[in-house]
PDB file of N, CA and C in Angstrom:
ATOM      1  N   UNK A   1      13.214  16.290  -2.356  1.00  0.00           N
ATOM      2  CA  UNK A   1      12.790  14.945  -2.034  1.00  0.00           C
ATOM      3  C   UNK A   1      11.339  14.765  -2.489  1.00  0.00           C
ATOM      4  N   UNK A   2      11.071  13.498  -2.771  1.00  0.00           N
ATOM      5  CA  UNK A   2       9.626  13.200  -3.889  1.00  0.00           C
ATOM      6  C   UNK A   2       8.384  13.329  -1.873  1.00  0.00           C
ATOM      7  N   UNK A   3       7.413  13.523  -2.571  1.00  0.00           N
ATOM      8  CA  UNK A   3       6.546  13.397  -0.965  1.00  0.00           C
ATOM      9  C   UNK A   3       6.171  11.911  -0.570  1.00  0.00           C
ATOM     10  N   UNK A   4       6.377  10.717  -1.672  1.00  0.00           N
ATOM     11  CA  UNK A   4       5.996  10.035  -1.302  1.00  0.00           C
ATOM     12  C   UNK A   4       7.020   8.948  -1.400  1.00  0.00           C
ATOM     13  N   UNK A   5       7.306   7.885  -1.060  1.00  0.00           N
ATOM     14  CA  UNK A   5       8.477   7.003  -1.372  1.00  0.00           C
ATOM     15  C   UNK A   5       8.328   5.680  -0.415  1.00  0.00           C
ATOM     16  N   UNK A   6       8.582   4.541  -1.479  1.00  0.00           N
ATOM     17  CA  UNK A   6       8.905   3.356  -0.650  1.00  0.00           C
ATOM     18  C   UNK A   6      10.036   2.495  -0.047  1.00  0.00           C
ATOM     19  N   UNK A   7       9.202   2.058   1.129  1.00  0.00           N
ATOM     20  CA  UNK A   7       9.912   1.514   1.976  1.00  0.00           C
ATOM     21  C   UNK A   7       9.614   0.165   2.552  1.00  0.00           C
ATOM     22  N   UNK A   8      10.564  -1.095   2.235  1.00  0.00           N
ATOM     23  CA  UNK A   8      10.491  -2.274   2.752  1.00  0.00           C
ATOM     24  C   UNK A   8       9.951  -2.395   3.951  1.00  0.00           C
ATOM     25  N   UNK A   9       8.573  -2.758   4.684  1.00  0.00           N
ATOM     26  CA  UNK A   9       9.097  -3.487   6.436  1.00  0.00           C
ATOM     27  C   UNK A   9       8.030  -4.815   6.151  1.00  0.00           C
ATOM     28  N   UNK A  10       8.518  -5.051   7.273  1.00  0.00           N
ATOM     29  CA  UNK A  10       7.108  -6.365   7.677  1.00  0.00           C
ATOM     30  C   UNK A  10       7.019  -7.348   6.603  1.00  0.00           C
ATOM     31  N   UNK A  11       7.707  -7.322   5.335  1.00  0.00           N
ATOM     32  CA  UNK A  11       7.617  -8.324   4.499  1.00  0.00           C
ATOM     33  C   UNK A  11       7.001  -8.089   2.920  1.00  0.00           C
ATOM     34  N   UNK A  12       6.808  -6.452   3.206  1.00  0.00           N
ATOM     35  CA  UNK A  12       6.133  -5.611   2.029  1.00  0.00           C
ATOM     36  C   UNK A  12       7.014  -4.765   2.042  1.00  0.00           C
ATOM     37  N   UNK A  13       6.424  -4.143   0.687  1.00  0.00           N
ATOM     38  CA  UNK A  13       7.384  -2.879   0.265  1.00  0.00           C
ATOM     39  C   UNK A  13       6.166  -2.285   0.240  1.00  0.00           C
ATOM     40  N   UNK A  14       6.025  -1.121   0.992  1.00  0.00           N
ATOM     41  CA  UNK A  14       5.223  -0.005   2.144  1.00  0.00           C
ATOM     42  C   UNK A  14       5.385   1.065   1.420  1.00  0.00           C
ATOM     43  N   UNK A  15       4.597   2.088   1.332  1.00  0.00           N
ATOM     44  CA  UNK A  15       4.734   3.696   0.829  1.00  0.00           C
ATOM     45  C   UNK A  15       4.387   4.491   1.999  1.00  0.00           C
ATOM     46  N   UNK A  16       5.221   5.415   2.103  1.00  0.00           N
ATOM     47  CA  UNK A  16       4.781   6.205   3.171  1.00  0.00           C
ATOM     48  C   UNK A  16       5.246   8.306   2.904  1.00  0.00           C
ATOM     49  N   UNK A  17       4.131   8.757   3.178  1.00  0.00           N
ATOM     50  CA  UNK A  17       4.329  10.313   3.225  1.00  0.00           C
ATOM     51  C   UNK A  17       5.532  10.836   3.642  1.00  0.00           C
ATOM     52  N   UNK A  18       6.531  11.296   3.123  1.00  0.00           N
ATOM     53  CA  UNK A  18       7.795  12.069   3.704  1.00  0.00           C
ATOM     54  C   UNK A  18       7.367  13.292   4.314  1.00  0.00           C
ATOM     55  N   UNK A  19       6.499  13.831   4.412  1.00  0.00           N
ATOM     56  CA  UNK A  19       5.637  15.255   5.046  1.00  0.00           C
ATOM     57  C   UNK A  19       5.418  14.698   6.745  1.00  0.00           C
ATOM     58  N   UNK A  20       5.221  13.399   6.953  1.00  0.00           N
ATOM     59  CA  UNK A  20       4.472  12.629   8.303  1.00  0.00           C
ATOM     60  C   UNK A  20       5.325  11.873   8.864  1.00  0.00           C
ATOM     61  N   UNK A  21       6.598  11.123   8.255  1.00  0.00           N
ATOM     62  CA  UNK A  21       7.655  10.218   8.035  1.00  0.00           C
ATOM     63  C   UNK A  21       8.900  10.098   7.973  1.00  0.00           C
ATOM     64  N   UNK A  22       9.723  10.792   8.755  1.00  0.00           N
ATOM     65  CA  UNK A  22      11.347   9.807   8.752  1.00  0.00           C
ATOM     66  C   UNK A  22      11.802   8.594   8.904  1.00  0.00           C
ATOM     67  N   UNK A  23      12.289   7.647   8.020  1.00  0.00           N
ATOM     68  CA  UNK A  23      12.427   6.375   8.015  1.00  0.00           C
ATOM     69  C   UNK A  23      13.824   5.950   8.706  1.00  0.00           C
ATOM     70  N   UNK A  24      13.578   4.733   9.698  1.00  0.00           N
ATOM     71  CA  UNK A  24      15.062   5.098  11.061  1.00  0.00           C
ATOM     72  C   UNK A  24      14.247   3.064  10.993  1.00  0.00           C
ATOM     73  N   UNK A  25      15.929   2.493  11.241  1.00  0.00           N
ATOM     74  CA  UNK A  25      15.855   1.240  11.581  1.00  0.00           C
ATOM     75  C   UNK A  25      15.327   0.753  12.843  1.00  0.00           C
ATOM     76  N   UNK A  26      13.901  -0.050  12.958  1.00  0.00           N
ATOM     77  CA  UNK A  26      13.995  -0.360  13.791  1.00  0.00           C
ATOM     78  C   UNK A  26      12.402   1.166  14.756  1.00  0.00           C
ATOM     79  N   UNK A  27      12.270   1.623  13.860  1.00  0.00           N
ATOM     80  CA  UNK A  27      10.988   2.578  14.138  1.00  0.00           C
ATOM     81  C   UNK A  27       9.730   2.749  13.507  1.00  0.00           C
ATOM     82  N   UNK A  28       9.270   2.254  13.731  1.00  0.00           N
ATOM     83  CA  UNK A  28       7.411   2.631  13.577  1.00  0.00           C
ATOM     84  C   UNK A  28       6.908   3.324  12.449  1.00  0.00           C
ATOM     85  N   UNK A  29       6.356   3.136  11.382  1.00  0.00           N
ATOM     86  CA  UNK A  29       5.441   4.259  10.409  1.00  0.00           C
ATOM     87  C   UNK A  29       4.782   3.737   9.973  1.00  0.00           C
ATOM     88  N   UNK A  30       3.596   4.871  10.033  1.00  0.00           N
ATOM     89  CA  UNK A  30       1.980   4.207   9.223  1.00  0.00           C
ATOM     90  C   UNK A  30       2.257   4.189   7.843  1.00  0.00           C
ATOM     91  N   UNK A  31       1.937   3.234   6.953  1.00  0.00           N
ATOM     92  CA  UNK A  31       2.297   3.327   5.435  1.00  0.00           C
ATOM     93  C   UNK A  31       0.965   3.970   5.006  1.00  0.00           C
ATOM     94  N   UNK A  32       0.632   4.149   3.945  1.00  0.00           N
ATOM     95  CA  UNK A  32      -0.752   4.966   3.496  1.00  0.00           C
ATOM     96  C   UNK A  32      -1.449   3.669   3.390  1.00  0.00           C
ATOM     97  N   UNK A  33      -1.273   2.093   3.024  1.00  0.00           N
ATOM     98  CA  UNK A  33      -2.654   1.726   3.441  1.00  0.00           C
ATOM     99  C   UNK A  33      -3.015   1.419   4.901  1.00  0.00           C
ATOM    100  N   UNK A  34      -2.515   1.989   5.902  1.00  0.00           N
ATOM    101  CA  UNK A  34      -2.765   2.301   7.083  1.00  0.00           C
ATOM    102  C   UNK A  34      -2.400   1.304   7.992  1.00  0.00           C
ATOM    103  N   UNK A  35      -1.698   0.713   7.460  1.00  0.00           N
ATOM    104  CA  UNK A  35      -0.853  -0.390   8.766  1.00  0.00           C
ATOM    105  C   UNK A  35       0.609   0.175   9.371  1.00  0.00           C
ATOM    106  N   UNK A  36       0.551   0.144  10.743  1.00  0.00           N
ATOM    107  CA  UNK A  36       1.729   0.426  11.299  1.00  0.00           C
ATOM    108  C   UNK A  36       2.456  -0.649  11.040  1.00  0.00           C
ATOM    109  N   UNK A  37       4.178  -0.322  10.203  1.00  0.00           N
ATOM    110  CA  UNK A  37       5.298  -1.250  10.059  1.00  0.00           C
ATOM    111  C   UNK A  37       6.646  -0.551  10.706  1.00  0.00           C
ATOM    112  N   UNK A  38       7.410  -1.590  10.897  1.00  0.00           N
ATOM    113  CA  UNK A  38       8.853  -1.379  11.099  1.00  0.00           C
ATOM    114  C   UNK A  38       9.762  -1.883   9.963  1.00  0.00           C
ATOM    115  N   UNK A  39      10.693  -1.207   9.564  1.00  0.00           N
ATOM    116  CA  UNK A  39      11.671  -1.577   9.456  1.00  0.00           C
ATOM    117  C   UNK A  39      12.987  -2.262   9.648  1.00  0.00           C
ATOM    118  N   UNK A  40      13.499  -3.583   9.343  1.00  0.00           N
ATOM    119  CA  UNK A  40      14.432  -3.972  10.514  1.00  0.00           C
ATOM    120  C   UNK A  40      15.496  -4.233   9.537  1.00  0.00           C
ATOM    121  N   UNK A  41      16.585  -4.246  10.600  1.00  0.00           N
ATOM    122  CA  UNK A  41      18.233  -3.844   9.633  1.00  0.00           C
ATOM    123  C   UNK A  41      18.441  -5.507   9.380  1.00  0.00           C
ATOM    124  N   UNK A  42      18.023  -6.412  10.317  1.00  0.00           N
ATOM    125  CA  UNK A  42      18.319  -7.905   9.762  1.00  0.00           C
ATOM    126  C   UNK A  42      18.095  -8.551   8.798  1.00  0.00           C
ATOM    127  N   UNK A  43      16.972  -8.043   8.457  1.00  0.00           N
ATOM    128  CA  UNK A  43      16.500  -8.046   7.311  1.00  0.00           C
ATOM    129  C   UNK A  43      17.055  -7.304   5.965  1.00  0.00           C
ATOM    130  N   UNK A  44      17.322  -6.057   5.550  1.00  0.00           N
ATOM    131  CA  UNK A  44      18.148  -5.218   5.240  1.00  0.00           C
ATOM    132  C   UNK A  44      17.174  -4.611   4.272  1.00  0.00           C
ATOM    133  N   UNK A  45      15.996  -4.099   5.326  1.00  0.00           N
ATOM    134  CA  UNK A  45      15.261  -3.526   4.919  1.00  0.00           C
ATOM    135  C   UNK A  45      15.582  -2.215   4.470  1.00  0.00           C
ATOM    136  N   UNK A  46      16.518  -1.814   4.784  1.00  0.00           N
ATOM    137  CA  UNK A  46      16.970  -0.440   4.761  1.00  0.00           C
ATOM    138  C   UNK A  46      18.435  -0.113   3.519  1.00  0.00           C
ATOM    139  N   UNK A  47      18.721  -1.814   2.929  1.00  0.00           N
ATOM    140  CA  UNK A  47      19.327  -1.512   2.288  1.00  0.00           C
ATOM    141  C   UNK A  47      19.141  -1.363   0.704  1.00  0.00           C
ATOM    142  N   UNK A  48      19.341  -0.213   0.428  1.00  0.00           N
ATOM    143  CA  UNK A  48      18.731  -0.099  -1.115  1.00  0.00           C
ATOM    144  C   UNK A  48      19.236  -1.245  -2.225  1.00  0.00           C
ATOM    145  N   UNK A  49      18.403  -1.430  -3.090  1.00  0.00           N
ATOM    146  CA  UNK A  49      18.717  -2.373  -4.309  1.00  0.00           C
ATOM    147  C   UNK A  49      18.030  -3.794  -3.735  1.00  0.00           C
ATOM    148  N   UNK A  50      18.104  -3.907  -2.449  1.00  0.00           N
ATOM    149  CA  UNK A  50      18.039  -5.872  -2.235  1.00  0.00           C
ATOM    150  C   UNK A  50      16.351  -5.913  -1.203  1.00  0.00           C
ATOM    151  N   UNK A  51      15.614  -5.122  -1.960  1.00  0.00           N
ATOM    152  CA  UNK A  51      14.413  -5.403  -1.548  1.00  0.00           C
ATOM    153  C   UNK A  51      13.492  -6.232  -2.634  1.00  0.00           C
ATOM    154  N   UNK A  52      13.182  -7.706  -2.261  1.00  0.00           N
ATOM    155  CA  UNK A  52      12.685  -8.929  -2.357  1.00  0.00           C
ATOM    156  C   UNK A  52      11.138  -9.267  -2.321  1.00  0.00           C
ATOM    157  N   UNK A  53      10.621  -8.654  -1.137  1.00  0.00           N
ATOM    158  CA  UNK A  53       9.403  -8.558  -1.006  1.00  0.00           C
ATOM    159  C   UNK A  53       8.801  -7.798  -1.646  1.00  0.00           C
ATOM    160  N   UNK A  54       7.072  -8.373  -2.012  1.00  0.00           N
ATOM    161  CA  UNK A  54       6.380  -7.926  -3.081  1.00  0.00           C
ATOM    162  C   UNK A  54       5.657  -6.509  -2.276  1.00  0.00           C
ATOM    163  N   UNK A  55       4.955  -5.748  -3.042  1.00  0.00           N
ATOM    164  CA  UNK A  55       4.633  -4.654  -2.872  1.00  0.00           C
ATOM    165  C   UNK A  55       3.449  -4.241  -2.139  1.00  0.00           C
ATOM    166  N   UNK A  56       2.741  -3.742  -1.212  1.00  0.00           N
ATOM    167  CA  UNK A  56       1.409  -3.865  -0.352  1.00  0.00           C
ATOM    168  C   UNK A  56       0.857  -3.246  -1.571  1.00  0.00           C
ATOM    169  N   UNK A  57      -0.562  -4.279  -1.989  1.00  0.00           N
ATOM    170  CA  UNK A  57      -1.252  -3.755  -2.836  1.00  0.00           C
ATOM    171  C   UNK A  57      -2.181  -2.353  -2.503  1.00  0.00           C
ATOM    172  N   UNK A  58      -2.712  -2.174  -1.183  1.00  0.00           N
ATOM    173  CA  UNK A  58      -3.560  -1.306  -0.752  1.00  0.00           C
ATOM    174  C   UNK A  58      -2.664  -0.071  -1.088  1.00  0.00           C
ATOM    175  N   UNK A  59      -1.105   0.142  -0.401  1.00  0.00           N
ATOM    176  CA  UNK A  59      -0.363   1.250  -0.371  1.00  0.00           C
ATOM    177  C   UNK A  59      -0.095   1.485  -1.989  1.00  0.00           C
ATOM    178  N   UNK A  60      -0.202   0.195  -3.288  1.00  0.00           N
ATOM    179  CA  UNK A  60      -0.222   0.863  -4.418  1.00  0.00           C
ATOM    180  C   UNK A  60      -1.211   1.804  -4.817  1.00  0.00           C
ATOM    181  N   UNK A  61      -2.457   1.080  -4.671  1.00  0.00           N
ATOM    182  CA  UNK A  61      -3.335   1.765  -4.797  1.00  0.00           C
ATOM    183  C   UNK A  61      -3.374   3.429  -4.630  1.00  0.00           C
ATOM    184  N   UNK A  62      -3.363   3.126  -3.153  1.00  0.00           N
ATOM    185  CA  UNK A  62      -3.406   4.630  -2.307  1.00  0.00           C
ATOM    186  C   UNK A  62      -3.026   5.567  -3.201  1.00  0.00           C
ATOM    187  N   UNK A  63      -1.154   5.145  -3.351  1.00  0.00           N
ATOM    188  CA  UNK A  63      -0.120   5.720  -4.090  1.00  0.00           C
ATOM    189  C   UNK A  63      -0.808   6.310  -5.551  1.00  0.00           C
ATOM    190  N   UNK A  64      -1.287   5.613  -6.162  1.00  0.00           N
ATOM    191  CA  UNK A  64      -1.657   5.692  -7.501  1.00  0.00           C
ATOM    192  C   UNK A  64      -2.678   7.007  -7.717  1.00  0.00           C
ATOM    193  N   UNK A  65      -3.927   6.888  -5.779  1.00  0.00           N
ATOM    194  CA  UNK A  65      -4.809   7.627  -6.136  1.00  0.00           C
ATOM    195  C   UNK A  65      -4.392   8.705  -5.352  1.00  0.00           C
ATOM    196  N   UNK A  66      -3.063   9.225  -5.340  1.00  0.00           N
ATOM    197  CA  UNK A  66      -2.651  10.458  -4.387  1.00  0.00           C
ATOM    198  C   UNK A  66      -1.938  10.966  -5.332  1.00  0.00           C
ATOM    199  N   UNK A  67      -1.664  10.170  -6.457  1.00  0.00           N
ATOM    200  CA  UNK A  67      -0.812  11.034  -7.741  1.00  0.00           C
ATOM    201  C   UNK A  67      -2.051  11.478  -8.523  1.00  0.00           C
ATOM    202  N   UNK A  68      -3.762  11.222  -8.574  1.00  0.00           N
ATOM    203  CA  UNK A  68      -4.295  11.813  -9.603  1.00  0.00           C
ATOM    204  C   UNK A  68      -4.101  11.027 -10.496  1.00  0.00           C
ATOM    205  N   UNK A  69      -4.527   9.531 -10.593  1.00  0.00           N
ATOM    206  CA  UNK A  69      -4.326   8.305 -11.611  1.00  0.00           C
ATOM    207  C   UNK A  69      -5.618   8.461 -11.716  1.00  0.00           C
ATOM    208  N   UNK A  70      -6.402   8.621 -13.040  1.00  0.00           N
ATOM    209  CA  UNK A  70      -8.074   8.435 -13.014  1.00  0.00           C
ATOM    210  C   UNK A  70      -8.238   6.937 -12.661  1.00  0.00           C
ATOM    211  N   UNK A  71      -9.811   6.712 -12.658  1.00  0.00           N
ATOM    212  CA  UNK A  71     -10.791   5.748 -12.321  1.00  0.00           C
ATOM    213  C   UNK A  71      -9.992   4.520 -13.189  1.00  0.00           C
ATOM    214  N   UNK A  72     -10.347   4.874 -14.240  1.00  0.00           N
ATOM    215  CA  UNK A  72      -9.801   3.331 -15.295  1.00  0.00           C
ATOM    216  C   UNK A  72      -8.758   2.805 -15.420  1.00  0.00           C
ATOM    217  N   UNK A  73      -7.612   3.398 -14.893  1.00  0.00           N
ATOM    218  CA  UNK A  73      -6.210   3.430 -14.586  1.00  0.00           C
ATOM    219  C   UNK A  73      -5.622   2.507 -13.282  1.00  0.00           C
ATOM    220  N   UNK A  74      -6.785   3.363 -12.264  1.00  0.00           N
ATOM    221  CA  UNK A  74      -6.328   2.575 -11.027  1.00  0.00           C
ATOM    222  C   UNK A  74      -7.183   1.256 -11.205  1.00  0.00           C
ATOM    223  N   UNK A  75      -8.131   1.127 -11.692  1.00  0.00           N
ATOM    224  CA  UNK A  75      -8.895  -0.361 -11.963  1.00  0.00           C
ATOM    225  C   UNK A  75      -7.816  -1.210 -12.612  1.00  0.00           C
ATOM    226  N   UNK A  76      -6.827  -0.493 -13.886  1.00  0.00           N
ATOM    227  CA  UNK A  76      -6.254  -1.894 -14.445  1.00  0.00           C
ATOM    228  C   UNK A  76      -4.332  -1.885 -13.499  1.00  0.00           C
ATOM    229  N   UNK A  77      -4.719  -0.776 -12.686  1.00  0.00           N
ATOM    230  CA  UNK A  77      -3.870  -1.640 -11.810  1.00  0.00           C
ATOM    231  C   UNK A  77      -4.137  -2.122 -10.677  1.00  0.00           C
ATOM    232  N   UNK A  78      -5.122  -1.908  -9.861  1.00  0.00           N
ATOM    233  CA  UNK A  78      -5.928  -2.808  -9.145  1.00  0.00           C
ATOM    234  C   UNK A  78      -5.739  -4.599  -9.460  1.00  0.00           C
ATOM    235  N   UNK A  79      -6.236  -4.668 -10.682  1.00  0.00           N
ATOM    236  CA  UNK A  79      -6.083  -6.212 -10.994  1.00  0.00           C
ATOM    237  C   UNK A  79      -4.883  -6.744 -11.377  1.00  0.00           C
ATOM    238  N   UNK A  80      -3.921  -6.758 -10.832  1.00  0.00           N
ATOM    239  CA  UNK A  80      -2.632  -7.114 -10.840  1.00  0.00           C
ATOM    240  C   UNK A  80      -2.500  -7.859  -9.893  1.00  0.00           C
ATOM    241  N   UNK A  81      -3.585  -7.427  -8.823  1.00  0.00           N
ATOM    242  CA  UNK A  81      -3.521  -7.765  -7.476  1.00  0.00           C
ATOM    243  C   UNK A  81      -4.452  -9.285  -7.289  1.00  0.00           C
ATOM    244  N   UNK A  82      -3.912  -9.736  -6.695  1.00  0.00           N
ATOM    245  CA  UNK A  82      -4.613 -10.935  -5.501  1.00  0.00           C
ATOM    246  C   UNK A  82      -5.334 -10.340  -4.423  1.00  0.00           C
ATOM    247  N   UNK A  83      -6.880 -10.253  -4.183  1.00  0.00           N
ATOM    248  CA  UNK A  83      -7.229  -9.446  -3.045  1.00  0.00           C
ATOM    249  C   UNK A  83      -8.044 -10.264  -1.866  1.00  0.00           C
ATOM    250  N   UNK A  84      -7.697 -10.730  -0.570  1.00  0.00           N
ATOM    251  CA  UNK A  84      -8.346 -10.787   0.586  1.00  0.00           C
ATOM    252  C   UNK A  84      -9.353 -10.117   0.773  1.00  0.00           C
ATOM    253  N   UNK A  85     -10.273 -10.638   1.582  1.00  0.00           N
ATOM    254  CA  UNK A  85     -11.053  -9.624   1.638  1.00  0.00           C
ATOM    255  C   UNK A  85     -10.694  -8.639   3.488  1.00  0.00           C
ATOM    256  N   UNK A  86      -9.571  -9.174   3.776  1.00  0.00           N
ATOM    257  CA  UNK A  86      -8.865  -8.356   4.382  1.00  0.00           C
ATOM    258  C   UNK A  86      -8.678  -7.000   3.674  1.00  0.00           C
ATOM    259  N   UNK A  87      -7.481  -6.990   2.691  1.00  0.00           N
ATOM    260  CA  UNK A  87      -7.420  -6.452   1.598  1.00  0.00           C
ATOM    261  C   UNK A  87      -8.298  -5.312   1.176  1.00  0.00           C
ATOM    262  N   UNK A  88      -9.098  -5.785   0.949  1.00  0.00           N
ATOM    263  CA  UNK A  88     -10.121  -5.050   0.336  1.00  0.00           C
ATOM    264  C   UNK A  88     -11.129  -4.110   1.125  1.00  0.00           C
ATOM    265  N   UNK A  89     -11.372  -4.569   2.670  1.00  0.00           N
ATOM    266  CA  UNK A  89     -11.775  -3.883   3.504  1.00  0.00           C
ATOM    267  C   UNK A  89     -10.883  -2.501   3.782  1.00  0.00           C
ATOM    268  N   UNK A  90      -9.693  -2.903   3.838  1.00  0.00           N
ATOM    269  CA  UNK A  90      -8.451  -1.966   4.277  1.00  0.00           C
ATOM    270  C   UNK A  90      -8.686  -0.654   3.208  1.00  0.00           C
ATOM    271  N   UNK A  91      -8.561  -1.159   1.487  1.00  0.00           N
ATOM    272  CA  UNK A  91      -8.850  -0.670   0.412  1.00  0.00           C
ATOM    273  C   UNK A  91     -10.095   0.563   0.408  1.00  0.00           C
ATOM    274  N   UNK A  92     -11.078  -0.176   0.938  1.00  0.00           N
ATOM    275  CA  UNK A  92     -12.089   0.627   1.245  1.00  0.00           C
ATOM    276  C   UNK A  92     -12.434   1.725   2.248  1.00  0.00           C
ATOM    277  N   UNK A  93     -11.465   1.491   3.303  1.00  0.00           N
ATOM    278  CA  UNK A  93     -10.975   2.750   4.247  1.00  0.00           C
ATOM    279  C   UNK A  93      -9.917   4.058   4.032  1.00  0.00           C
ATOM    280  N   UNK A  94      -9.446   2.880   3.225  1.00  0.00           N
ATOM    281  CA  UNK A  94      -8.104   4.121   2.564  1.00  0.00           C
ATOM    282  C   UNK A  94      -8.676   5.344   1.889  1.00  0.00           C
ATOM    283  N   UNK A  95      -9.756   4.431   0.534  1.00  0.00           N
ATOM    284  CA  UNK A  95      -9.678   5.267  -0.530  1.00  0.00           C
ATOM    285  C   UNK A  95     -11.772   5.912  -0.432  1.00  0.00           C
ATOM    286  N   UNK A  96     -12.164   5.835   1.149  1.00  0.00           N
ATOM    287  CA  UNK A  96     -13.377   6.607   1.605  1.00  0.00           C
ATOM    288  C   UNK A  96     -14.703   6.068   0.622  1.00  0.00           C
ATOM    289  N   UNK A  97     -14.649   4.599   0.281  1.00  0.00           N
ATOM    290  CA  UNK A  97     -15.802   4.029  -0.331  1.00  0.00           C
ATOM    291  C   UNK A  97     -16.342   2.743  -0.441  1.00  0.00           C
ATOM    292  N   UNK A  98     -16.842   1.999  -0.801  1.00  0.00           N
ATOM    293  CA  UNK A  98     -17.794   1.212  -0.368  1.00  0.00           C
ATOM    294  C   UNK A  98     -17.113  -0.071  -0.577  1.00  0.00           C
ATOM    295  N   UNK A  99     -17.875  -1.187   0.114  1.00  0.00           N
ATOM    296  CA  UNK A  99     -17.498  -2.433  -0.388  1.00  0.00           C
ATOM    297  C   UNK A  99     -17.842  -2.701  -1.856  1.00  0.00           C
ATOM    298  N   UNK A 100     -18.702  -2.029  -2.363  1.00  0.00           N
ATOM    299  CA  UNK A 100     -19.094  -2.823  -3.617  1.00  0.00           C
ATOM    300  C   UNK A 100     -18.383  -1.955  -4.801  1.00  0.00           C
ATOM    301  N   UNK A 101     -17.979  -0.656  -4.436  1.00  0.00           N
ATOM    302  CA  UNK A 101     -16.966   0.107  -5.265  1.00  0.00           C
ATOM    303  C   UNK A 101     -16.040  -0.312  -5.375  1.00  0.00           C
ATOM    304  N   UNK A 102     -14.920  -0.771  -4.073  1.00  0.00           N
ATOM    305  CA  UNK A 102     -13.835  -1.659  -4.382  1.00  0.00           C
ATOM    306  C   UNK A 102     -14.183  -2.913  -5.095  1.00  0.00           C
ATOM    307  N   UNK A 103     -15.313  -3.478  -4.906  1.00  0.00           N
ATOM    308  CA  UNK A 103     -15.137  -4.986  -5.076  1.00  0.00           C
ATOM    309  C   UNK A 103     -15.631  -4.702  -6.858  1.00  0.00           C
ATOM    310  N   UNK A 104     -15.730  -3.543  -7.789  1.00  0.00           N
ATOM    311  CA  UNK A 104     -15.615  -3.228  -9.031  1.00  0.00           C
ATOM    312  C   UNK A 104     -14.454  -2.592  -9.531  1.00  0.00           C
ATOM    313  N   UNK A 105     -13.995  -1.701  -8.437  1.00  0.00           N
ATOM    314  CA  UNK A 105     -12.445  -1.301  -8.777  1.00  0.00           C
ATOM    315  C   UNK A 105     -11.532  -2.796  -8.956  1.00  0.00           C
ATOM    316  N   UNK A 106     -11.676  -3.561  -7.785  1.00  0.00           N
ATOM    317  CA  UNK A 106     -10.327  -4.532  -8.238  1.00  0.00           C
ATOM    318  C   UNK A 106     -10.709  -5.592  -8.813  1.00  0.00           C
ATOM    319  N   UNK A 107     -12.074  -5.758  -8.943  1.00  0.00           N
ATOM    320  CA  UNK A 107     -12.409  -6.805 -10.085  1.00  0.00           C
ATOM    321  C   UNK A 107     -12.963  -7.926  -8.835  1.00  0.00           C
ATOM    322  N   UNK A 108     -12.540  -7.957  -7.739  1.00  0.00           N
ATOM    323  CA  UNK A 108     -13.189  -9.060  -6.544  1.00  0.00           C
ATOM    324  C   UNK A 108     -14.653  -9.158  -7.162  1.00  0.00           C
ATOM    325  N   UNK A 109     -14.566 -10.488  -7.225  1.00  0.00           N
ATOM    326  CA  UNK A 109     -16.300 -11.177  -6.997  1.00  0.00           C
ATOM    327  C   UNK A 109     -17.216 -10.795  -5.633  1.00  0.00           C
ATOM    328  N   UNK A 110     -16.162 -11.220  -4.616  1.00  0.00           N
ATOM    329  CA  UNK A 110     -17.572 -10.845  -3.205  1.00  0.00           C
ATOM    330  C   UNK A 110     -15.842  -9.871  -2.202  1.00  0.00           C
ATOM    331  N   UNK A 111     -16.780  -8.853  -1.558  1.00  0.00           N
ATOM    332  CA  UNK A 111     -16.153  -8.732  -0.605  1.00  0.00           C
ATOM    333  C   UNK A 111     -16.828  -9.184   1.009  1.00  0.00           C
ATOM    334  N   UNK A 112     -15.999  -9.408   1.655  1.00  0.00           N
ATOM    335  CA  UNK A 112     -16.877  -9.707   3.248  1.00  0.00           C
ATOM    336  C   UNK A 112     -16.356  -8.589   4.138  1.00  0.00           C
ATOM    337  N   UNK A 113     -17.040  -8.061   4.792  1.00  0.00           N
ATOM    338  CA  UNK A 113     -16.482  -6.823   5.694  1.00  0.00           C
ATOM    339  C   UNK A 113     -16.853  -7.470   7.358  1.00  0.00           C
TER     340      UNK A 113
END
């Protein structure tokens, strides 16, 4: 099994550690950009192929920088993204650096913390 893998909840498609993580309908897991989600079967979050919702940009990120994606790499996928400065705060906890590092990684003009 891969260590890392995604998973639909809350309206995103979530990445989460299989080392920290069993995925069960209807139960709790921190995704790597650090929001607790659920999964729910009404939704059919759990059913493969018919996931709809777009992807949590923070948990790409993460993802990207837990595979060993260099600097310039994760920047041009960074800007793919639409970023809050929700977003971007989150970004900056994940990946242990500054507001003004993210706000050059994803290309943001201002961040607000």
């Amino acid at each position: 099994m891969h260590r890392y893998l995604w998973q639909q909840a809350d309206g995103k498609r979530h990445v989460y550690d299989t080392t920290r993580h069993r995925i069960q309908a209807e139960h709790s897991f921190t995704a790597l950009c650090g929001e607790t989600v659920i999964p729910r079967t009404e939704r059919g979050d759990l059913t493969a192929g018919l996931w709809f919702d777009g992807e949590c940009p923070v948990c790409t990120i993460a993802l990207a920088k837990a595979l060993g994606w260099p600097m310039r790499e994760l920047a041009d996928l960074a800007h793919r993204f639409t970023w809050s400065p929700e977003l971007l705060a989150r970004l900056a906890e994940i990946l242990h650096c500054t507001s003004g590092e993210v706000a050059e990684l994803t290309g943001a003009r201002t961040v607000d913390t």
